[in-house]
Protein backbone atom coordinates (compact mmCIF):
# COMPACT_ATOMS: atom_id res chain seq x y z
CA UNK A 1 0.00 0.00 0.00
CA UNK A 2 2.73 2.48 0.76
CA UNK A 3 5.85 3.13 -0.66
CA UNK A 4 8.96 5.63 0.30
CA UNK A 5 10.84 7.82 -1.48
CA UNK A 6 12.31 11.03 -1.41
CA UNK A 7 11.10 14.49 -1.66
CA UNK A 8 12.75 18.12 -0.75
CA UNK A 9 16.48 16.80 -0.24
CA UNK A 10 16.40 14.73 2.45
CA UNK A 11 12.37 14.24 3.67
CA UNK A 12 10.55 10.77 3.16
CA UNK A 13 7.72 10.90 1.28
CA UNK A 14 5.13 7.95 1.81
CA UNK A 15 2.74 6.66 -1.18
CA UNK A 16 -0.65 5.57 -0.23
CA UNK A 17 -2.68 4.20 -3.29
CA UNK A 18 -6.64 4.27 -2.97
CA UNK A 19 -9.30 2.89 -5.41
CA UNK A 20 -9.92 6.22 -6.72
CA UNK A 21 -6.64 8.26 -5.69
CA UNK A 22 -2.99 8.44 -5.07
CA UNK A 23 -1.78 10.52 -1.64
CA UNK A 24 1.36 11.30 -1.31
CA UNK A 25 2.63 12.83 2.70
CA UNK A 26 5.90 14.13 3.72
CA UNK A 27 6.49 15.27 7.27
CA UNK A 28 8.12 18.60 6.63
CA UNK A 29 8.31 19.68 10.32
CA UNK A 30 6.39 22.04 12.80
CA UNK A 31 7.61 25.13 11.50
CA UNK A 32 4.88 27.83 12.22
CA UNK A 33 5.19 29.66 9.14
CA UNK A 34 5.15 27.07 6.99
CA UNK A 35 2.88 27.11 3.74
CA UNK A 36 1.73 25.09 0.21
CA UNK A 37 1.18 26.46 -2.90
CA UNK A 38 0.62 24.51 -6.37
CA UNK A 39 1.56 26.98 -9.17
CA UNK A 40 1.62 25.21 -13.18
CA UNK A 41 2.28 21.55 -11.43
CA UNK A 42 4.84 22.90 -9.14
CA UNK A 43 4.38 21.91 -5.80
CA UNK A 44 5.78 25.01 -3.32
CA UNK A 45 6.83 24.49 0.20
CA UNK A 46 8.30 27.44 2.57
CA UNK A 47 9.12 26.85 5.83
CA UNK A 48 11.90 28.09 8.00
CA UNK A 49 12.26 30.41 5.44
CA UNK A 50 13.71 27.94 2.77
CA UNK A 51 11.57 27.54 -0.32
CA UNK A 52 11.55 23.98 -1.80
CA UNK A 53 9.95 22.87 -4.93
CA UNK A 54 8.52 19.81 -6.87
CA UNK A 55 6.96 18.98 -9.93
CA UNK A 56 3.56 17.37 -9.81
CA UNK A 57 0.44 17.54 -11.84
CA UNK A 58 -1.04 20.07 -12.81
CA UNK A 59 -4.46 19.66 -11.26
CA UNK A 60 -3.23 18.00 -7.77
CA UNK A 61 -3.97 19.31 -4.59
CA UNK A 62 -1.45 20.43 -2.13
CA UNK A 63 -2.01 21.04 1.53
CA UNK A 64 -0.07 21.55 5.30
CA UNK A 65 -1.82 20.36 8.80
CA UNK A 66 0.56 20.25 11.82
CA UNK A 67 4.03 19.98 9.61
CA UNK A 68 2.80 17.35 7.25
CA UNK A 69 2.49 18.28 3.59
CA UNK A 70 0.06 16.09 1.98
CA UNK A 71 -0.63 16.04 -1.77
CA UNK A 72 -3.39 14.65 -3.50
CA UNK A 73 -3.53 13.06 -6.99
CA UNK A 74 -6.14 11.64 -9.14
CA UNK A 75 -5.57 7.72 -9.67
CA UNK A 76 -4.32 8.27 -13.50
CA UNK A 77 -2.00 10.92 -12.28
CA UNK A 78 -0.58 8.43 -9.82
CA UNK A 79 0.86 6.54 -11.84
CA UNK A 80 3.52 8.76 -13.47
């Protein structure tokens, strides 16, 4: 069900595959001012005030809740 691999440098990223979906989640810390953006299927991540970026599909979704970064893809998009 899950897989790991690596995302921004040095953080894990797990896979989990649903029937209708692919999630993606990285723990990216508990930085306070931390924040997501998806811009043209770049994935945007500032926190401590390092920017980090990722390419992803265009239409994911991309949100933070408590440090975690979790990214949502549709099941075809998945499979890239």
């Amino acid at each position: 069900m899950t897989s790991e691999q690596q995302l921004f440098d040095e953080t894990p990223l797990r896979r989990f595959e649903y029937d209708d979906s692919v999630v993606l989640a990285a723990d990216v810390g508990p930085a306070a001012d931390a924040s997501v953006d998806v811009v043209d299927g770049t994935v945007i991540v500032v926190a401590d005030g390092q920017q980090h970026e990722q390419e992803i599909p265009d239409d994911a979704r991309a949100f933070m809740n408590h440090g975690v970064l979790t990214i949502e893809l549709s099941e075809n998009e998945g499979d890239n």
